[in-house]
N, C-alpha and C. Protein backbone atom coordinates (compact mmCIF):
# COMPACT_ATOMS: atom_id res chain seq x y z
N UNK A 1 0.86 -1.18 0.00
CA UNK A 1 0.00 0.00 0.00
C UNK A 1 0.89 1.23 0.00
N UNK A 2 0.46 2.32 -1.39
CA UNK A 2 1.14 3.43 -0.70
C UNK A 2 0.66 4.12 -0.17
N UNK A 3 0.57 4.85 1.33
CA UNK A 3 -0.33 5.28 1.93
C UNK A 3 -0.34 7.29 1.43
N UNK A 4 -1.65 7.22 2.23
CA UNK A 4 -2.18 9.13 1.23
C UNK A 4 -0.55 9.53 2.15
N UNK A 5 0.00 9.97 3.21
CA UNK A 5 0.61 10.44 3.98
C UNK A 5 2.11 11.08 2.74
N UNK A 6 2.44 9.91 2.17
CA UNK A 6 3.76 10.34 1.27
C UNK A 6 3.34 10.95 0.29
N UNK A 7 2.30 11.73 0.43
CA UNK A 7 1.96 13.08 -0.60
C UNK A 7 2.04 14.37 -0.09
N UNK A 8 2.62 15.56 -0.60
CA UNK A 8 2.15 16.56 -0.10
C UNK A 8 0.53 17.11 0.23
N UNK A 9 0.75 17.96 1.21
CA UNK A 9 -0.74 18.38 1.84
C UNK A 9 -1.46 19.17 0.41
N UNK A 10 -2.81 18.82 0.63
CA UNK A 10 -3.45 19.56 -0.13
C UNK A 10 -4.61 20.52 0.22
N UNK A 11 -4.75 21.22 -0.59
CA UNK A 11 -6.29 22.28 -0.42
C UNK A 11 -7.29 21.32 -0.25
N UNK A 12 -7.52 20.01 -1.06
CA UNK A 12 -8.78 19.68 -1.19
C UNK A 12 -9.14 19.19 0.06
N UNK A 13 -10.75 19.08 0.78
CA UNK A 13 -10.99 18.35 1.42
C UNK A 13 -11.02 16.96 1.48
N UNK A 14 -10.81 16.28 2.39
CA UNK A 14 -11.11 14.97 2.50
C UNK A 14 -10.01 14.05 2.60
N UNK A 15 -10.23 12.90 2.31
CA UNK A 15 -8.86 11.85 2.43
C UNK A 15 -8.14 11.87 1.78
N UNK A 16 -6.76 12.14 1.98
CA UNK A 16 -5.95 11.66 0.48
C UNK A 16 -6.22 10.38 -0.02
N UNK A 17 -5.90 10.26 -1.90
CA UNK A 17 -5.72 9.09 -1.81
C UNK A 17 -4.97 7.96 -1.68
N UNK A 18 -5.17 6.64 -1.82
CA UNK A 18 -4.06 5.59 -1.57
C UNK A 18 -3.84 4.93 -2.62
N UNK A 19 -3.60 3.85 -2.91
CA UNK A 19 -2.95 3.33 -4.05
C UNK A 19 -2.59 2.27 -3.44
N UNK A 20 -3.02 1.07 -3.94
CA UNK A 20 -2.88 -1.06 -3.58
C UNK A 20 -2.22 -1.31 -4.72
N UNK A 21 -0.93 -1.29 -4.85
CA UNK A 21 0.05 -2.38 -5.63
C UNK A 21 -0.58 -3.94 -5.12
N UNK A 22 -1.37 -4.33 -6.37
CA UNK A 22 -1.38 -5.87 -6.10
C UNK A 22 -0.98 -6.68 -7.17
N UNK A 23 -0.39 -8.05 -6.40
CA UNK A 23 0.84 -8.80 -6.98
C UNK A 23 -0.56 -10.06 -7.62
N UNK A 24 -1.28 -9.63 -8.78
CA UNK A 24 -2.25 -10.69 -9.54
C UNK A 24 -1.53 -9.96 -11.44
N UNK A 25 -2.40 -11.10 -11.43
CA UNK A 25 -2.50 -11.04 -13.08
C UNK A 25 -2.93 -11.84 -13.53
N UNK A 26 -3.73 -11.51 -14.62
CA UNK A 26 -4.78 -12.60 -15.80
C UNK A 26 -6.54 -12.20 -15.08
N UNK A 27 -6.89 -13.32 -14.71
CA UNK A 27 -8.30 -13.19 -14.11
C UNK A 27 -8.35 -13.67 -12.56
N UNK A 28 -6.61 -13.14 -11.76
CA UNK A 28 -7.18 -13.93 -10.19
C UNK A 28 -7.62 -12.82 -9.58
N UNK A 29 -9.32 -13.22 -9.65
CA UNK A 29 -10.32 -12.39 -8.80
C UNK A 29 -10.14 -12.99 -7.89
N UNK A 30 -9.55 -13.91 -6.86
CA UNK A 30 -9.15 -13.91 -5.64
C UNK A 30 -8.11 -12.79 -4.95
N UNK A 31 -7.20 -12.51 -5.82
CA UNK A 31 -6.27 -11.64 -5.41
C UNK A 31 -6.67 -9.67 -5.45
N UNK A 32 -7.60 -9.92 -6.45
CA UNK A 32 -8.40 -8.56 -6.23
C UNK A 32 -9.17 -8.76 -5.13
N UNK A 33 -9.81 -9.71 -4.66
CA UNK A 33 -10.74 -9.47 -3.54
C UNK A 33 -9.89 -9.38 -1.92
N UNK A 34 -8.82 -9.80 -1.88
CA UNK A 34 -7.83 -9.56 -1.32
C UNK A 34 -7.83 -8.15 -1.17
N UNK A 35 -7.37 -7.88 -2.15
CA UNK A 35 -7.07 -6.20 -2.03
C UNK A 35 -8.15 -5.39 -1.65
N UNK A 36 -9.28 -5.79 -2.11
CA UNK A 36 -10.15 -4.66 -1.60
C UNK A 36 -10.62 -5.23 -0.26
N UNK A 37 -10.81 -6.49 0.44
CA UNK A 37 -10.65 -6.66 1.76
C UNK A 37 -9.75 -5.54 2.89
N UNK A 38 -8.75 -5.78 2.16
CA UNK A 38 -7.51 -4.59 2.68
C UNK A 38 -7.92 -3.13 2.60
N UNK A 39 -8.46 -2.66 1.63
CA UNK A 39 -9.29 -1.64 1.21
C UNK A 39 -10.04 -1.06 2.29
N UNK A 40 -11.27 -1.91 2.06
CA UNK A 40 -12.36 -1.66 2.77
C UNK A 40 -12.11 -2.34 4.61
N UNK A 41 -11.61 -2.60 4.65
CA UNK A 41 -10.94 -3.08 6.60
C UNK A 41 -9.78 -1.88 7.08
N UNK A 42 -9.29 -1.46 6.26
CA UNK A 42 -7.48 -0.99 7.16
C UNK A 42 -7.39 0.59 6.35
N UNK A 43 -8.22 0.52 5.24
CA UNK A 43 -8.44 1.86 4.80
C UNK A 43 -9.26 3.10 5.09
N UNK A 44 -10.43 1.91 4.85
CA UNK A 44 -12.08 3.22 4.81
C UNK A 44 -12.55 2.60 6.12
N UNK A 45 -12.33 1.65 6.87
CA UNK A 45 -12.53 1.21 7.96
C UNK A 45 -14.35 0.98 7.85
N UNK A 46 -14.43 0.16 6.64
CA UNK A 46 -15.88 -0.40 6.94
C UNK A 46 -16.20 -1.49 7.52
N UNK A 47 -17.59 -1.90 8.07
CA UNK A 47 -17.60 -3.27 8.73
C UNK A 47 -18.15 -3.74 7.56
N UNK A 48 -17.69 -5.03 7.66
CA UNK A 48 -17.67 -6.22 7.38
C UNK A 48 -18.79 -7.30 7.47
N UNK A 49 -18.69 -7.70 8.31
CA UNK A 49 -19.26 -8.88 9.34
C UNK A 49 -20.96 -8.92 9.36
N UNK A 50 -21.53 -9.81 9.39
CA UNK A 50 -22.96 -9.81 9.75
C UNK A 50 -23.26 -9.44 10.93
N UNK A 51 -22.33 -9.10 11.53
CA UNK A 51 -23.05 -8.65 12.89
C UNK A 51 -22.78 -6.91 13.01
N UNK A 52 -22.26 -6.76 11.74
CA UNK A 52 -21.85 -4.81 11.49
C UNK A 52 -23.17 -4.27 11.13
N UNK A 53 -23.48 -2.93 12.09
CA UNK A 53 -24.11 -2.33 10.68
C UNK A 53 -24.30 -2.04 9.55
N UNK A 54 -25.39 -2.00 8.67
CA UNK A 54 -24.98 -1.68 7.52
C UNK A 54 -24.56 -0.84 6.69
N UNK A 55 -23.63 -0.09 6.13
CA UNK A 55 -22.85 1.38 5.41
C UNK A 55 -24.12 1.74 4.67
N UNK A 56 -24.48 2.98 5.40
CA UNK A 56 -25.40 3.68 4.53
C UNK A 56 -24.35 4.89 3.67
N UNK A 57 -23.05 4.91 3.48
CA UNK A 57 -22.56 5.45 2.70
C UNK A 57 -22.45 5.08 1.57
N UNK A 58 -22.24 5.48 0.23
CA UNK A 58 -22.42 5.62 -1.09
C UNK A 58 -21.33 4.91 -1.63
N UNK A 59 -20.63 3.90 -1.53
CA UNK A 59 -19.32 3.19 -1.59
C UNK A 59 -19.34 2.85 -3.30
N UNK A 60 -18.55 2.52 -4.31
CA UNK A 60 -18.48 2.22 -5.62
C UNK A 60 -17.65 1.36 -6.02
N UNK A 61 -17.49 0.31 -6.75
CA UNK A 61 -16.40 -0.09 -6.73
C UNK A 61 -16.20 -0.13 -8.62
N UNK A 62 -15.58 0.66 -9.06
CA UNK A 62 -15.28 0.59 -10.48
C UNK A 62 -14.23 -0.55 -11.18
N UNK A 63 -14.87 -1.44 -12.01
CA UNK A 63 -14.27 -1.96 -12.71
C UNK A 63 -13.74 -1.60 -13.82
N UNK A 64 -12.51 -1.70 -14.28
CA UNK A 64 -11.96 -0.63 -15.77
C UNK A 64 -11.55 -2.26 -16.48
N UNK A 65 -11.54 -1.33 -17.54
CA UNK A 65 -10.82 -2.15 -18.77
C UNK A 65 -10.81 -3.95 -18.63
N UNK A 66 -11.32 -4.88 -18.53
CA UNK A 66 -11.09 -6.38 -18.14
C UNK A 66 -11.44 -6.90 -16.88
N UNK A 67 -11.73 -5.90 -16.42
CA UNK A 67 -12.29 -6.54 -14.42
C UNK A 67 -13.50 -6.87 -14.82
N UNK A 68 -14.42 -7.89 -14.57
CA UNK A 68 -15.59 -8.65 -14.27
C UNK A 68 -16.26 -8.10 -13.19
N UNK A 69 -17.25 -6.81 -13.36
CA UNK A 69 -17.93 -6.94 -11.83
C UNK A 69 -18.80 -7.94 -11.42
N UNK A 70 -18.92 -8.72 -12.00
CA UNK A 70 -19.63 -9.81 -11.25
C UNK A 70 -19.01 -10.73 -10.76
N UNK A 71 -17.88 -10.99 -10.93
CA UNK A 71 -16.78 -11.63 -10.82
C UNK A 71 -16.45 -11.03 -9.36
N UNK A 72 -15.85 -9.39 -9.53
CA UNK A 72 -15.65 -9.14 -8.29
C UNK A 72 -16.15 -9.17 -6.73
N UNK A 73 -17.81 -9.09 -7.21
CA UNK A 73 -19.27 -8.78 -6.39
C UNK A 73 -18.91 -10.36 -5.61
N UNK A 74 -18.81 -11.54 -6.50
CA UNK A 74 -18.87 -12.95 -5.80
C UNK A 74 -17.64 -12.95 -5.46
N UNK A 75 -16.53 -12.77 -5.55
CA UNK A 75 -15.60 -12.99 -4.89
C UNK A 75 -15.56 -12.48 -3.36
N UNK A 76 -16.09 -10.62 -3.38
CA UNK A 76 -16.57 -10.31 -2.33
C UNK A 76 -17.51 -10.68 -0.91
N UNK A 77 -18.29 -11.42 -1.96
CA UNK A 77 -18.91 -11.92 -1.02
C UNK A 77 -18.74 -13.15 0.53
N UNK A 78 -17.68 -13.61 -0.09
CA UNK A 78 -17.07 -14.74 1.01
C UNK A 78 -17.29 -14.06 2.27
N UNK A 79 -16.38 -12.75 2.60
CA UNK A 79 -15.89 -12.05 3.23
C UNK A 79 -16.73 -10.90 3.58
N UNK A 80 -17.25 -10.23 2.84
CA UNK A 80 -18.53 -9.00 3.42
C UNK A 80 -19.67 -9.01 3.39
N UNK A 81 -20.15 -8.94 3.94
CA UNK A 81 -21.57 -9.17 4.46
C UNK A 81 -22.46 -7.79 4.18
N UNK A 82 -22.03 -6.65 3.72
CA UNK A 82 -22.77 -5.74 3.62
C UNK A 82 -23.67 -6.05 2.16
N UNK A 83 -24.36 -5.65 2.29
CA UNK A 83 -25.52 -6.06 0.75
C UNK A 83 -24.70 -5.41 -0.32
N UNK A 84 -24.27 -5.58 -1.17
CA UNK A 84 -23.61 -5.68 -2.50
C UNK A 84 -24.41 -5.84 -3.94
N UNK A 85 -24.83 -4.53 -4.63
CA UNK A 85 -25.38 -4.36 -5.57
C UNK A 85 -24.32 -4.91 -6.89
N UNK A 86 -25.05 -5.38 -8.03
CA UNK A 86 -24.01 -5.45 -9.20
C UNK A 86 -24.66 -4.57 -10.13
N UNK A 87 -24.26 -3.57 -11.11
CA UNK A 87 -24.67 -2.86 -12.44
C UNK A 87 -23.87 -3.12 -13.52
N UNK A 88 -24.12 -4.00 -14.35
CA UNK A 88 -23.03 -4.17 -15.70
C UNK A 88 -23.84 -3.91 -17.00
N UNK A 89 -25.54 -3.61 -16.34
CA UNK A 89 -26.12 -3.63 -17.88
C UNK A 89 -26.19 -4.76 -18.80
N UNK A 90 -25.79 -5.63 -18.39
CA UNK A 90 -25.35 -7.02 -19.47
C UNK A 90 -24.36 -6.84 -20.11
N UNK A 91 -23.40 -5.94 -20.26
CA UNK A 91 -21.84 -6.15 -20.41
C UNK A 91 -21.39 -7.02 -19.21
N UNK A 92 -20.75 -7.76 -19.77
CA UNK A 92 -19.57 -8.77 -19.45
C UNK A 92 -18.34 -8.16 -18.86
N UNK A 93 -17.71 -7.29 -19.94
CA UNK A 93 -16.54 -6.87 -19.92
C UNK A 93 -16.26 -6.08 -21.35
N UNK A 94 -15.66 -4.82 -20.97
CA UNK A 94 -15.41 -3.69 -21.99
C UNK A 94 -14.25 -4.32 -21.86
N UNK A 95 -13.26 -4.82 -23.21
CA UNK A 95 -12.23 -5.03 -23.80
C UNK A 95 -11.51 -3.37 -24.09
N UNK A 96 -9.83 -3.77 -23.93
CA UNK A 96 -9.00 -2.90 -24.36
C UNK A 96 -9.35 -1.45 -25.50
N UNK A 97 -9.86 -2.56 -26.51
CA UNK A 97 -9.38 -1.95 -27.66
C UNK A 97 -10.96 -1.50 -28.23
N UNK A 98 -11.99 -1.50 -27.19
CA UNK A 98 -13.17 -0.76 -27.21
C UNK A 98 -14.53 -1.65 -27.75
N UNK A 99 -14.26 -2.96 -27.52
CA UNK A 99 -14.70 -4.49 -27.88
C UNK A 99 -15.44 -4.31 -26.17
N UNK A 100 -16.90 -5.03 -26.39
CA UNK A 100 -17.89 -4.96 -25.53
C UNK A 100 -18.05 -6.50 -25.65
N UNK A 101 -18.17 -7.30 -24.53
CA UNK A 101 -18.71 -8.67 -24.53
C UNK A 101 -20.03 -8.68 -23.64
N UNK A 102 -21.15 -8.72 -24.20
CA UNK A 102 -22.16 -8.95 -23.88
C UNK A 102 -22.32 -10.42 -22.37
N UNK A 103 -23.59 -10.58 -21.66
CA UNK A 103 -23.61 -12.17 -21.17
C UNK A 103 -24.41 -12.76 -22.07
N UNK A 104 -24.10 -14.07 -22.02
CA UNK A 104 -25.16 -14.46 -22.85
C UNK A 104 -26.57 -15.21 -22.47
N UNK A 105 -26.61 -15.52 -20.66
CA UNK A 105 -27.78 -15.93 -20.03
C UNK A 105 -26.98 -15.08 -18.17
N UNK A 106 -27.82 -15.28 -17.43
CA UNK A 106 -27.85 -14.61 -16.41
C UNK A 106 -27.47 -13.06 -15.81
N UNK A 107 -28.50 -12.45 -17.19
CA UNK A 107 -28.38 -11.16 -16.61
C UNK A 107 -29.80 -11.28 -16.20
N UNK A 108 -30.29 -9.76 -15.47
CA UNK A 108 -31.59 -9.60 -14.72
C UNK A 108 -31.47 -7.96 -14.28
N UNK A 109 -32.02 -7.71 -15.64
CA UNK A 109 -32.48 -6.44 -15.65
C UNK A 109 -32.89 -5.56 -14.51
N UNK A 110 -34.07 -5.87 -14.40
CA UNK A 110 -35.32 -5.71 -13.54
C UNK A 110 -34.32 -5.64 -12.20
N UNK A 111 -33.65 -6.58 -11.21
CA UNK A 111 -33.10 -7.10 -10.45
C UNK A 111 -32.57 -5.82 -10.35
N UNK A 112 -31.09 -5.47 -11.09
CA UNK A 112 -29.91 -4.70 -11.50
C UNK A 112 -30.45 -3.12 -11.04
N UNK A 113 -31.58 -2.82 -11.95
CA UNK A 113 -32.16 -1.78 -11.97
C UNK A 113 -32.51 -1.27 -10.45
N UNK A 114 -33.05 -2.46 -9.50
CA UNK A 114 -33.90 -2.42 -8.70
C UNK A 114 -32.42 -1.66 -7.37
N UNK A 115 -31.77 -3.01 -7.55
CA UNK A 115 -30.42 -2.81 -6.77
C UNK A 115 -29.54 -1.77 -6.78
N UNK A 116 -29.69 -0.57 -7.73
CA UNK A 116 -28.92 0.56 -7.87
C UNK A 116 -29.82 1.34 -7.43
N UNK A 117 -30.97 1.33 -7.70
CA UNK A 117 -32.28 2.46 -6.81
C UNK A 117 -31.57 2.46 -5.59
N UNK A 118 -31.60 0.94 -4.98
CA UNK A 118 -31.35 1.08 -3.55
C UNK A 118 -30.37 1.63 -3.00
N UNK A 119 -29.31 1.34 -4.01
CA UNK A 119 -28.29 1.84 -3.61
C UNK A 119 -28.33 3.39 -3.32
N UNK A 120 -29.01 4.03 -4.82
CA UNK A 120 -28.75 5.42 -4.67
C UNK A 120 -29.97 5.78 -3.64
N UNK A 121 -30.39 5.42 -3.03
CA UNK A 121 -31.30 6.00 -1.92
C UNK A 121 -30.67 5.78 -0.57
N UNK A 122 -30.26 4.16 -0.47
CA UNK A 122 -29.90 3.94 0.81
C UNK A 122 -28.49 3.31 1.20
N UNK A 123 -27.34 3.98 0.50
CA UNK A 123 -26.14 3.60 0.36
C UNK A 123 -25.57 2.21 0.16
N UNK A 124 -24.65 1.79 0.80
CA UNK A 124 -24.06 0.50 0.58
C UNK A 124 -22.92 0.04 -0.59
N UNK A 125 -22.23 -1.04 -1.20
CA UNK A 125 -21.81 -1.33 -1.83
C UNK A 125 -22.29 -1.41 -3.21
N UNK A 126 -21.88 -0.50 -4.21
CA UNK A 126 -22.08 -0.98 -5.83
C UNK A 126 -20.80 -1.11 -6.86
N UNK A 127 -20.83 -2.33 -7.32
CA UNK A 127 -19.95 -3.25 -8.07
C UNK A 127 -20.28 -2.83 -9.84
N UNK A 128 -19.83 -2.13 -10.10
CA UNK A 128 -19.90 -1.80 -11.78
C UNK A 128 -19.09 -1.51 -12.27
N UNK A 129 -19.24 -1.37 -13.90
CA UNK A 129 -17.71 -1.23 -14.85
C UNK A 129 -17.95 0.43 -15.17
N UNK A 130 -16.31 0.79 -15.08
CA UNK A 130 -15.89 2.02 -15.10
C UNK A 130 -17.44 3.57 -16.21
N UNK A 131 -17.10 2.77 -17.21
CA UNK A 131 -17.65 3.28 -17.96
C UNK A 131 -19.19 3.57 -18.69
N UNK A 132 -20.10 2.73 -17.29
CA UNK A 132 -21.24 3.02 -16.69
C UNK A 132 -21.73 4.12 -15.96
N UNK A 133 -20.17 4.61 -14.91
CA UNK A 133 -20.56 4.94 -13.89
C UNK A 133 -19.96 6.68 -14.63
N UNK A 134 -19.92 6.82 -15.59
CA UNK A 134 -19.04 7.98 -15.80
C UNK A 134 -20.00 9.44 -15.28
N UNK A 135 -19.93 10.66 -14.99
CA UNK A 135 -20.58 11.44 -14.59
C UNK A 135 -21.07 11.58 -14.04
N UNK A 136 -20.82 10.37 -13.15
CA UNK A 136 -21.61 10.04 -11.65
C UNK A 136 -20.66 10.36 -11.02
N UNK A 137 -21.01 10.61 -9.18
CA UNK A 137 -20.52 10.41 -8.43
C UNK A 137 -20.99 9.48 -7.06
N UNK A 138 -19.77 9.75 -6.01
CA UNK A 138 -19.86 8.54 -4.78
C UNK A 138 -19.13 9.36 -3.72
N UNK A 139 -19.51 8.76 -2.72
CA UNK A 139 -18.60 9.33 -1.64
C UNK A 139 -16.88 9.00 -1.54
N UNK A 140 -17.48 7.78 -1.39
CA UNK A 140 -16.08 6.74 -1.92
C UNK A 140 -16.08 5.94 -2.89
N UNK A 141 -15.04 5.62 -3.28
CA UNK A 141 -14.68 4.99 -4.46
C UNK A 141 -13.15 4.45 -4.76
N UNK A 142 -13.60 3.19 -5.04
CA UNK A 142 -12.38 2.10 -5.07
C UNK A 142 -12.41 1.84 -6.93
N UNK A 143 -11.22 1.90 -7.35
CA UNK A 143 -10.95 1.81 -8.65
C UNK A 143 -10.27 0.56 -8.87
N UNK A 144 -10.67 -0.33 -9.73
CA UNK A 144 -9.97 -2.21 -9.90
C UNK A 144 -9.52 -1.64 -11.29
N UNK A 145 -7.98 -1.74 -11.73
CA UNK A 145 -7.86 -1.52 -12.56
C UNK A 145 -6.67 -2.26 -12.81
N UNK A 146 -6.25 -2.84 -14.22
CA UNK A 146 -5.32 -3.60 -14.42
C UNK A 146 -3.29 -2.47 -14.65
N UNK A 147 -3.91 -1.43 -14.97
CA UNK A 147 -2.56 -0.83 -15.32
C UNK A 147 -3.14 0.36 -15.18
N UNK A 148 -2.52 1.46 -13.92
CA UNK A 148 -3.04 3.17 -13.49
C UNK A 148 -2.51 3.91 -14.56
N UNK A 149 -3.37 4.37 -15.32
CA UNK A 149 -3.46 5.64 -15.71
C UNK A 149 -3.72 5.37 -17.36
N UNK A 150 -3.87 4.05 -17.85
CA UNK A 150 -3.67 3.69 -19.06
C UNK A 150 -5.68 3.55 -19.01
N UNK A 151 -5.92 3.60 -20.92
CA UNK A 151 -6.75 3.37 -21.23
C UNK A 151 -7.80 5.00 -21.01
N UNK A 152 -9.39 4.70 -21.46
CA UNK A 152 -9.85 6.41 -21.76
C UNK A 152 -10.17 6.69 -20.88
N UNK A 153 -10.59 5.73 -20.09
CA UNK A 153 -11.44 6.20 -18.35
C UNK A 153 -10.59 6.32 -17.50
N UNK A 154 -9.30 6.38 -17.31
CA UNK A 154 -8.46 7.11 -16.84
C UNK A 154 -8.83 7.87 -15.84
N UNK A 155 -8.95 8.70 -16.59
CA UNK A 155 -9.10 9.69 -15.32
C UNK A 155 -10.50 10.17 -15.21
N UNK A 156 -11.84 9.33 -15.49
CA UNK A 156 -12.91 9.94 -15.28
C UNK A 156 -13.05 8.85 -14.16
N UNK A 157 -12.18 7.91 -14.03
CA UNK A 157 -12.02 6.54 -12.69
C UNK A 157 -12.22 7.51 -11.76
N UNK A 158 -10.98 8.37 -11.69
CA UNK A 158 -10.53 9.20 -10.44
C UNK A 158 -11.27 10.19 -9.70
N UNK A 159 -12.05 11.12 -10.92
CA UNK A 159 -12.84 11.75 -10.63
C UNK A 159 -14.33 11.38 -10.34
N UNK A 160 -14.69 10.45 -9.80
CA UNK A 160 -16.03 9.94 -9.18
C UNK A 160 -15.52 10.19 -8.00
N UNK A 161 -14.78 10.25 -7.67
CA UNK A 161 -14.78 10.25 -6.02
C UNK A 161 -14.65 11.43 -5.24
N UNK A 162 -16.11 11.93 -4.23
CA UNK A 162 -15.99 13.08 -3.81
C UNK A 162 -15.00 13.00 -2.59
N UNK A 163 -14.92 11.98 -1.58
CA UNK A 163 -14.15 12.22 -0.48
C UNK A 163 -13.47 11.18 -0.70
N UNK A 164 -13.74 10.21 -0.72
CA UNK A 164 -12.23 8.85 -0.69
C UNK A 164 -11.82 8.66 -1.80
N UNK A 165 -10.92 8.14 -1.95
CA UNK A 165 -10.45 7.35 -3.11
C UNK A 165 -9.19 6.10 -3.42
N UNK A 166 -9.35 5.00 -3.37
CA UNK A 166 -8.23 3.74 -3.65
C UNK A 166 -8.68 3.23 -4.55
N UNK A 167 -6.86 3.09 -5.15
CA UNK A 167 -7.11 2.54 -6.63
C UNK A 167 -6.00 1.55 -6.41
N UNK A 168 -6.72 0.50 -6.82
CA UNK A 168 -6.17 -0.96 -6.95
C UNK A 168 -5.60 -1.40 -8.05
N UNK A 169 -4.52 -1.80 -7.77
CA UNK A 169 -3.58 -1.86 -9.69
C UNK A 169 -2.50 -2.97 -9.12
N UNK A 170 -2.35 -3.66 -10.91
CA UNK A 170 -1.47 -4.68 -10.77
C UNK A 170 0.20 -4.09 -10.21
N UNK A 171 1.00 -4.50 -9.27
CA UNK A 171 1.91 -4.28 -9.17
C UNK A 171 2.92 -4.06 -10.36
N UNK A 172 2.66 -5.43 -10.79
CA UNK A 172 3.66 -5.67 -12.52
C UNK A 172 3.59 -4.48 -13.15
N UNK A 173 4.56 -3.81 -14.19
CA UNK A 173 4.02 -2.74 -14.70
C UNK A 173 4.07 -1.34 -14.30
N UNK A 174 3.86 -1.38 -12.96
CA UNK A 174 3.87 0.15 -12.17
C UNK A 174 4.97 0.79 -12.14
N UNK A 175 4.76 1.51 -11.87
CA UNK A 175 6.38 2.47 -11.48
C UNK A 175 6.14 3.17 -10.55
N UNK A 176 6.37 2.53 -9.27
CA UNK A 176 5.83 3.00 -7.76
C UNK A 176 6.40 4.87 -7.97
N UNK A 177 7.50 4.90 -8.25
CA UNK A 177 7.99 6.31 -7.96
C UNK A 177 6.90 7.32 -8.96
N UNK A 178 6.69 7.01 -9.46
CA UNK A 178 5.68 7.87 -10.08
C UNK A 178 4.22 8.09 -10.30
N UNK A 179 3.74 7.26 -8.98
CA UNK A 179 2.60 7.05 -8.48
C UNK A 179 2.49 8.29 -6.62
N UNK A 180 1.96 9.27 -6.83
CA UNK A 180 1.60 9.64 -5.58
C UNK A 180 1.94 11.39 -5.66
């Protein structure tokens, strides 16, 4: 983790952000759920547990470029107990090079639709891909992204987030010194 602290102070309000070097690659959504465990426990200090209340804060979790939010949402789930919305629209996964993969059985419209109302009324966890969520905002917001700063949503990742912000990225690739 690089923590907000090794940044200079800023004007803006709120938390600095952080930044999760994580050591995955390909599709181990175990090792992303890892990270945002770490995230959401030692960062934003949310509960967890079935016996936590539930976060009526506005939490997001953006998938960019190749992350699976549904993928992520079940991986999550082992481990958090807070109700966990998914929004993918029936995208699968927005590819690199601007290639959309549809599902081809278990989406649920109706469901999806229903679960983001809730969300936006009564906070909690929502699991969607980057480029759904664009012009929106969140209180907080966790960014799953395979390589920081690459690709178009870039930086509209960053800017969803009014007060928090961690962005989760493959270690491989990075160039810690020029992150922060």
């Amino acid at each position: 983790i690089i923590p907000a602290g090794v940044c200079p102070p800023s004007t803006v309000a709120g938390q600095r952000p952080y930044c999760i070097l994580s050591d995955w690659s390909g599709d181990d959504y175990s090792r992303i759920a890892d990270s945002l465990k770490e995230a959401l426990q030692n960062i934003l200090h949310l509960p967890l547990t079935a016996e936590d209340q539930n976060t009526t804060e506005q939490l997001v979790i953006l998938c960019s470029f190749g992350i699976i939010p549904k993928h992520v949402a079940s991986d999550m789930a082992t481990y958090c107990h807070q109700p966990i919305a998914v929004y993918d629209a029936g995208v699968e996964e927005y590819g690199y090079c601007g290639t959309v993969t549809h599902y081809t059985a278990g989406y649920d419209p109706v469901k999806q639709r229903a679960d983001a109302v809730t969300w936006m009324s009564q906070g909690g966890i929502l699991v969607t891909h980057s480029a759904l969520f664009s012009g929106m905002e969140a209180t907080t917001v966790i960014v799953v992204t395979r390589g920081l700063g690459y690709g178009v949503w870039a930086r509209s990742e960053i800017m969803r987030a009014v007060a928090r912000l961690v962005v989760i990225t493959q270690s491989v690739g990075s160039n810690q010194d020029s992150i922060g």
